[in-house]
Protein backbone atom coordinates (compact mmCIF):
# COMPACT_ATOMS: atom_id res chain seq x y z
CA UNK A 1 -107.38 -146.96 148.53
CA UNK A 2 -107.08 -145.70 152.06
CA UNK A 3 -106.39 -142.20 153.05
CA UNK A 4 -103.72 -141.80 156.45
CA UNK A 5 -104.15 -138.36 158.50
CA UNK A 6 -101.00 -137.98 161.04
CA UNK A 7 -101.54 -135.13 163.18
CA UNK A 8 -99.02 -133.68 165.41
CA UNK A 9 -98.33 -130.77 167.31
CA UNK A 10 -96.71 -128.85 171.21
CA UNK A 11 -98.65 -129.80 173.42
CA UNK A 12 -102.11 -127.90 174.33
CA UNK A 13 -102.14 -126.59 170.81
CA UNK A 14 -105.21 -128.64 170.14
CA UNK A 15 -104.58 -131.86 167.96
CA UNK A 16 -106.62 -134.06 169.77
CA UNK A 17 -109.61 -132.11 169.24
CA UNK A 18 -108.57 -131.94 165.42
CA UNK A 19 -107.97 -135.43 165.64
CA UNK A 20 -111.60 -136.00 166.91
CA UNK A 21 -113.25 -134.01 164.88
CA UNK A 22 -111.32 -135.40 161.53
CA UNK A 23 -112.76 -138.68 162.88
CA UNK A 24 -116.39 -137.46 162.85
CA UNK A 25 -115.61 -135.77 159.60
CA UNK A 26 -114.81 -138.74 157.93
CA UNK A 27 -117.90 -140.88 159.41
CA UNK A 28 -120.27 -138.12 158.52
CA UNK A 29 -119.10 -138.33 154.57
CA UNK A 30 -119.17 -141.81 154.45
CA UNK A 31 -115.47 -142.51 154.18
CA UNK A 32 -115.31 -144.92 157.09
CA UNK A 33 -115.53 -146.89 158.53
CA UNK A 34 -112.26 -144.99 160.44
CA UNK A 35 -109.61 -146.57 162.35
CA UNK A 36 -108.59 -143.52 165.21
CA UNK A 37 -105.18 -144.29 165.98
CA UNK A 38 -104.06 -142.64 169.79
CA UNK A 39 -100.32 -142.28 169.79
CA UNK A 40 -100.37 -139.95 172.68
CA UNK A 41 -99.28 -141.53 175.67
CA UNK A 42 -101.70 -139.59 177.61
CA UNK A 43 -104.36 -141.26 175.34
CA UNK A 44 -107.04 -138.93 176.05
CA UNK A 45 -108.59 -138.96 172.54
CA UNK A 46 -111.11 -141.94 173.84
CA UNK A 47 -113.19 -139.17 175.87
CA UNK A 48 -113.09 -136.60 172.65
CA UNK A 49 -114.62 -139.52 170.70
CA UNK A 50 -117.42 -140.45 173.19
CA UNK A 51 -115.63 -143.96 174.08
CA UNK A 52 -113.74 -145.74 177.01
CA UNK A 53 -110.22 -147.48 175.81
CA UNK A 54 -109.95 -150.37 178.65
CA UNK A 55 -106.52 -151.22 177.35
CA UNK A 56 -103.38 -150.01 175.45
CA UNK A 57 -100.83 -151.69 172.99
CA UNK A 58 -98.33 -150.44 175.38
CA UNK A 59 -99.60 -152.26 178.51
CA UNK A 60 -99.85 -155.66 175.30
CA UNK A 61 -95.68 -154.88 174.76
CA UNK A 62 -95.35 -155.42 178.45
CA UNK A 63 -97.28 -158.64 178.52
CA UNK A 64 -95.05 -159.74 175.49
CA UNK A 65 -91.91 -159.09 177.05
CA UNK A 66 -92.68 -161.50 180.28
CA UNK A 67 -94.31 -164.18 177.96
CA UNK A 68 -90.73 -164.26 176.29
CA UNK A 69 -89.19 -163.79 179.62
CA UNK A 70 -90.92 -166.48 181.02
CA UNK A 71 -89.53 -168.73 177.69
CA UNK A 72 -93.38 -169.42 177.37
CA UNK A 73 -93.92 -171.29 174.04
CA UNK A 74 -97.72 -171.02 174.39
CA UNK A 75 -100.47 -170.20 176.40
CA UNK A 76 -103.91 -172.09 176.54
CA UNK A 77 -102.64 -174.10 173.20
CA UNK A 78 -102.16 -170.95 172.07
CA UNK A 79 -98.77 -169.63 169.99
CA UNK A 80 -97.01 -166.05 171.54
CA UNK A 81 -97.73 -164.91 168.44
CA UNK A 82 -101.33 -165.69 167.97
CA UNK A 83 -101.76 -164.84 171.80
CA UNK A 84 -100.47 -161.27 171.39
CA UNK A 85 -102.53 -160.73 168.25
CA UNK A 86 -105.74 -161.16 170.28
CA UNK A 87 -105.34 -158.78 172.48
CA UNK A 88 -104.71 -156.49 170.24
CA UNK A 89 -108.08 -157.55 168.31
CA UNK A 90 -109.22 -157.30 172.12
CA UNK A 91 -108.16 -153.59 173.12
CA UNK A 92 -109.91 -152.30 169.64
CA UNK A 93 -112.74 -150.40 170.75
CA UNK A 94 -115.33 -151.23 168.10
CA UNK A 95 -118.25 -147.83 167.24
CA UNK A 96 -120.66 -147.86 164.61
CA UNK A 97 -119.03 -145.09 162.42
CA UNK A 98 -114.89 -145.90 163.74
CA UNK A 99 -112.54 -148.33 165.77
CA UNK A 100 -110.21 -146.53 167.87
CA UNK A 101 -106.69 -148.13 169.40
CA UNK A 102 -104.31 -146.83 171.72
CA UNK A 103 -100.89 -147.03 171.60
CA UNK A 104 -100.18 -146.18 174.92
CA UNK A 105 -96.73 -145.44 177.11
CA UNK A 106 -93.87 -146.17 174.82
CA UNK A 107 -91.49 -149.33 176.34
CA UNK A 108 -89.51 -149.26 179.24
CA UNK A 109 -85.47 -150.83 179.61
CA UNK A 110 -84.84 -153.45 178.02
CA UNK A 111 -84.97 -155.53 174.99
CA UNK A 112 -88.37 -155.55 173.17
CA UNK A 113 -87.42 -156.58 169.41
CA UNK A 114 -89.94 -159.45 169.16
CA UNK A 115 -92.73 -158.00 170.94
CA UNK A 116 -92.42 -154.93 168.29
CA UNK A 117 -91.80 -156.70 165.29
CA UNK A 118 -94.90 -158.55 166.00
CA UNK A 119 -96.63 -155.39 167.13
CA UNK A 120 -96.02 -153.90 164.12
CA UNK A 121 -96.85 -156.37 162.20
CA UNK A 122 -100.53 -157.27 163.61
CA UNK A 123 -101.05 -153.47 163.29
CA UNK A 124 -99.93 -152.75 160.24
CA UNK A 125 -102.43 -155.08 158.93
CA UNK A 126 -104.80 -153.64 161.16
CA UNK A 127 -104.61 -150.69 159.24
CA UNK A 128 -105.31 -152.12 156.03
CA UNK A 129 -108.34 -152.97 156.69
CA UNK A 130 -109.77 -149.33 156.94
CA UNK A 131 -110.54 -146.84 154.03
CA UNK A 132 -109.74 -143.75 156.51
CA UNK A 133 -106.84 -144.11 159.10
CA UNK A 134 -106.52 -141.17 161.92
CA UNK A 135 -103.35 -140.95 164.28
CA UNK A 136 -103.44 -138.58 167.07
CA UNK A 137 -99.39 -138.53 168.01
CA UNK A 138 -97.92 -136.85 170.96
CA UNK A 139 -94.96 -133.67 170.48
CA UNK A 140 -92.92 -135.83 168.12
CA UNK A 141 -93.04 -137.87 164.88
CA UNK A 142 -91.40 -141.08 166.84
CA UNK A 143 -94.55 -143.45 166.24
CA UNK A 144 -94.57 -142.72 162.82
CA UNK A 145 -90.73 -143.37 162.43
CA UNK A 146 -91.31 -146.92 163.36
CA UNK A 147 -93.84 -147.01 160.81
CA UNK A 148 -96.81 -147.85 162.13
CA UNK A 149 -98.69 -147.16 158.80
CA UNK A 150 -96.96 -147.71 155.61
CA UNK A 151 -96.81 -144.37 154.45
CA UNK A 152 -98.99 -141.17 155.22
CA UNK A 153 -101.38 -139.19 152.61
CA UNK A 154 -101.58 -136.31 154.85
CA UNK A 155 -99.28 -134.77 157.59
CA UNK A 156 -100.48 -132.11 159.79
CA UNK A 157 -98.93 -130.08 162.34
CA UNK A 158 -100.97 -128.38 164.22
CA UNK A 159 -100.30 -124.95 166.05
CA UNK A 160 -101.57 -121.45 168.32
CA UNK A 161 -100.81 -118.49 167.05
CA UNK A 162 -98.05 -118.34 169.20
CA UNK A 163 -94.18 -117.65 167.88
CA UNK A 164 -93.03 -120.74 170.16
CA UNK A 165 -95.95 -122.70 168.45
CA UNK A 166 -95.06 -121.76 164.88
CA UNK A 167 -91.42 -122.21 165.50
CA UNK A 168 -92.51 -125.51 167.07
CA UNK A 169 -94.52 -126.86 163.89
CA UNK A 170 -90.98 -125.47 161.69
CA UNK A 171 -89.08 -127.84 163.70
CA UNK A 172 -91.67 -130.56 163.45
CA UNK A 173 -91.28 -130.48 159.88
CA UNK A 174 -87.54 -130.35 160.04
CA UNK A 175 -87.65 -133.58 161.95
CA UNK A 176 -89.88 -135.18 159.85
CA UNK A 177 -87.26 -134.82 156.89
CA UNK A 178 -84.38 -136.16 159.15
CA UNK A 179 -86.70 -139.31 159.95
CA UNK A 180 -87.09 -139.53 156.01
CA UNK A 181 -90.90 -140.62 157.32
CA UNK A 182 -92.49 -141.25 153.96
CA UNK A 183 -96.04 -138.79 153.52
CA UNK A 184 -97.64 -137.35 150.26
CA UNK A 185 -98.83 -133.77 151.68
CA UNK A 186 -97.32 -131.67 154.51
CA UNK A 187 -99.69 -129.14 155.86
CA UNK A 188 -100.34 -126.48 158.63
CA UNK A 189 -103.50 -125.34 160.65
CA UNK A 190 -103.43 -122.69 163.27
CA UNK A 191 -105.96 -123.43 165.94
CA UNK A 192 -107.74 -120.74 168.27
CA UNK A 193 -106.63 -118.35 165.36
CA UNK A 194 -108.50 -114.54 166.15
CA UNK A 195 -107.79 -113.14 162.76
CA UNK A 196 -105.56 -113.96 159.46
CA UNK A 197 -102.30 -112.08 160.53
CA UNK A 198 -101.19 -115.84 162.03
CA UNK A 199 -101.87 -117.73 158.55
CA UNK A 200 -99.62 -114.18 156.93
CA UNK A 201 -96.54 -115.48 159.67
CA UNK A 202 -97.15 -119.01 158.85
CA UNK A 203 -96.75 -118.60 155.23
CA UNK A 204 -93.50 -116.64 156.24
CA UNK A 205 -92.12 -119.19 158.01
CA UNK A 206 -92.25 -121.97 155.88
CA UNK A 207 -91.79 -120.18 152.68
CA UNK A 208 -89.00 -121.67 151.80
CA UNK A 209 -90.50 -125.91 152.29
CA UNK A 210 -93.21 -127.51 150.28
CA UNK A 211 -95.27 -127.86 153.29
CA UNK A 212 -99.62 -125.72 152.57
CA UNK A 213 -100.72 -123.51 155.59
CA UNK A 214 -104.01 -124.93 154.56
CA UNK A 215 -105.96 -122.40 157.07
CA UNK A 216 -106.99 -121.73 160.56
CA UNK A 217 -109.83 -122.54 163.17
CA UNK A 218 -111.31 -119.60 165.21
CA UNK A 219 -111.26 -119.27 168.72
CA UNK A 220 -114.12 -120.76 169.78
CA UNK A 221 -115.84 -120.44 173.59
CA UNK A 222 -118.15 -123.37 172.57
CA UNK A 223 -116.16 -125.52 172.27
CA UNK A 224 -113.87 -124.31 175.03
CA UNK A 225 -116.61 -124.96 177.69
CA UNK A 226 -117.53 -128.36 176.49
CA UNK A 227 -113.59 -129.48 176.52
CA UNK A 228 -113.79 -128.40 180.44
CA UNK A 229 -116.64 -130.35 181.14
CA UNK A 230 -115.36 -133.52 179.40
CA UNK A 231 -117.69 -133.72 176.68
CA UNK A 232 -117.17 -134.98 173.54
CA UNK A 233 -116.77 -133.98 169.78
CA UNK A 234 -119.93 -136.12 168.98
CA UNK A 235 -122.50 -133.91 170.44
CA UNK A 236 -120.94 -130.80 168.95
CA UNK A 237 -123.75 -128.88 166.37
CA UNK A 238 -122.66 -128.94 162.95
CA UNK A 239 -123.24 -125.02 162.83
CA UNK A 240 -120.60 -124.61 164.98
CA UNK A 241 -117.52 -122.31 163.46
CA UNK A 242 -114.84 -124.50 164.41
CA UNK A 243 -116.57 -127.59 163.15
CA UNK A 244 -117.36 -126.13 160.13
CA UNK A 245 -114.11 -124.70 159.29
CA UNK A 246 -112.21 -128.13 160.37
CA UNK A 247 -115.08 -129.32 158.25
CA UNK A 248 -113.86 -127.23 155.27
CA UNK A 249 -109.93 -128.42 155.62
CA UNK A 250 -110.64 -131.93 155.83
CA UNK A 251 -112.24 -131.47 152.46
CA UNK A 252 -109.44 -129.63 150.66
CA UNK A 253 -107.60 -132.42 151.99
CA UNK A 254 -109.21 -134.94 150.34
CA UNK A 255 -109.56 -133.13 147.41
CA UNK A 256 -105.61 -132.85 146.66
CA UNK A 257 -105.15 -135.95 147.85
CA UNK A 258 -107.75 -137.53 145.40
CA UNK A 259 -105.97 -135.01 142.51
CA UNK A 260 -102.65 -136.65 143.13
CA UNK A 261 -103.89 -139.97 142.74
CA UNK A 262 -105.05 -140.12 139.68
């Protein structure tokens, strides 16, 4: 059975780096291989990972739309259908511990209910194929609402210490129940957390939801310096305090998760 991590978070709160590192996480355990799933339209989780996406299922949409436009019926001998599920095979950059895909720029005006059904479709069964699933989404549950994934094990908003961050995971979560998006677990992590008063607020705030604050990462200048430099999670030491500690939620994840499915 497959196991489906959604992060999301504001922006700048640090969910691709959690994203990354969840990735690694789940190579290192031998619970890949992992399918990394970048929903951000600023698809920057390629770099974090150590990899180059050439293309993006958004740029794919747009090439469906003119095919249909152009009332092609196929290409080469080849089917719309069967054309549009290659390059999505094609824009899969293939590692030896995780795939990763990007979603890219949502649609622009204009009709695209074939090119999505299909798209959703091809990935959906994309996704099946993988024992770990990771999506990196932007400020907003959207991509999950059009169900992307079947359902998700774990949700996690991410947020800084901040008020405006916490308030911004609250709402997060209120969304998430208007979009009746189907998930198992709900949980919060506090990044670039200098001391437990943040996890005391969390708690506060959702008090009164079923949703765990299942802990915080420290600030960490580490891995601050190598984030300005471009570097990626992959070279990070394994001593490091933030890896460890992400290191340490991603197995309490697993561990309820595994608990409930029994």
């Amino acid at each position: 059975m497959s196991w489906t991590l959604a992060i999301t978070g504001k922006g700048g709160v640090g969910k691709t780096t959690l994203a990354a590192l969840a990735v690694r996480w789940l190579s290192e355990n031998a619970l890949g291989p992992v399918l990394a799933v970048d929903a951000d339209p600023n698809t920057c989780l390629d770099a974090l990972l150590g990899v180059q996406a050439a293309s993006a299922v958004g740029v794919i949409r747009e090439e469906a739309k003119q095919i249909i436009q152009d009332q092609a019926t196929s290409t080469g001998g080849m089917g719309k259908q069967q054309l549009l599920e290659m390059k999505i095979q094609q824009s899969l950059v293939e590692h030896d511990d995780f795939d990763l895909i990007a979603m890219g720029r949502p649609e622009g005006p204009g009709c695209y209910c074939y090119a999505n059904n299909v798209l959703g479709a091809v990935l959906r069964r994309l996704v099946d194929n993988y024992p770990s699933i990771v999506i990196d989404n932007e400020a907003g549950l959207e991509n999950l609402s059009r169900r992307i994934v079947h359902h998700v094990d774990q949700l996690l908003f991410v947020t800084d210490p901040s008020a405006r961050g916490l308030m911004t995971a609250r709402r997060l979560y209120n969304l998430a129940l208007e979009m009746a998006i189907k998930v198992d677990s709900v949980g919060v992590v506090v990044n670039r957390a200098r001391d437990d008063s943040c996890l005391d607020r969390a708690r506060a705030l959702f008090a009164d939801t079923p949703v765990a604050v299942i802990g915080a990462l420290p600030e960490d200048e580490v891995l601050g310096a190598r984030d300005r430099k471009g570097e990626s999670i992959q070279g990070l030491p394994t001593e490091n305090a933030v890896f460890r500690a992400a290191s340490d939620l991603f197995a309490a994840m697993r561990k309820l998760n595994e608990s409930r499915s029994r």
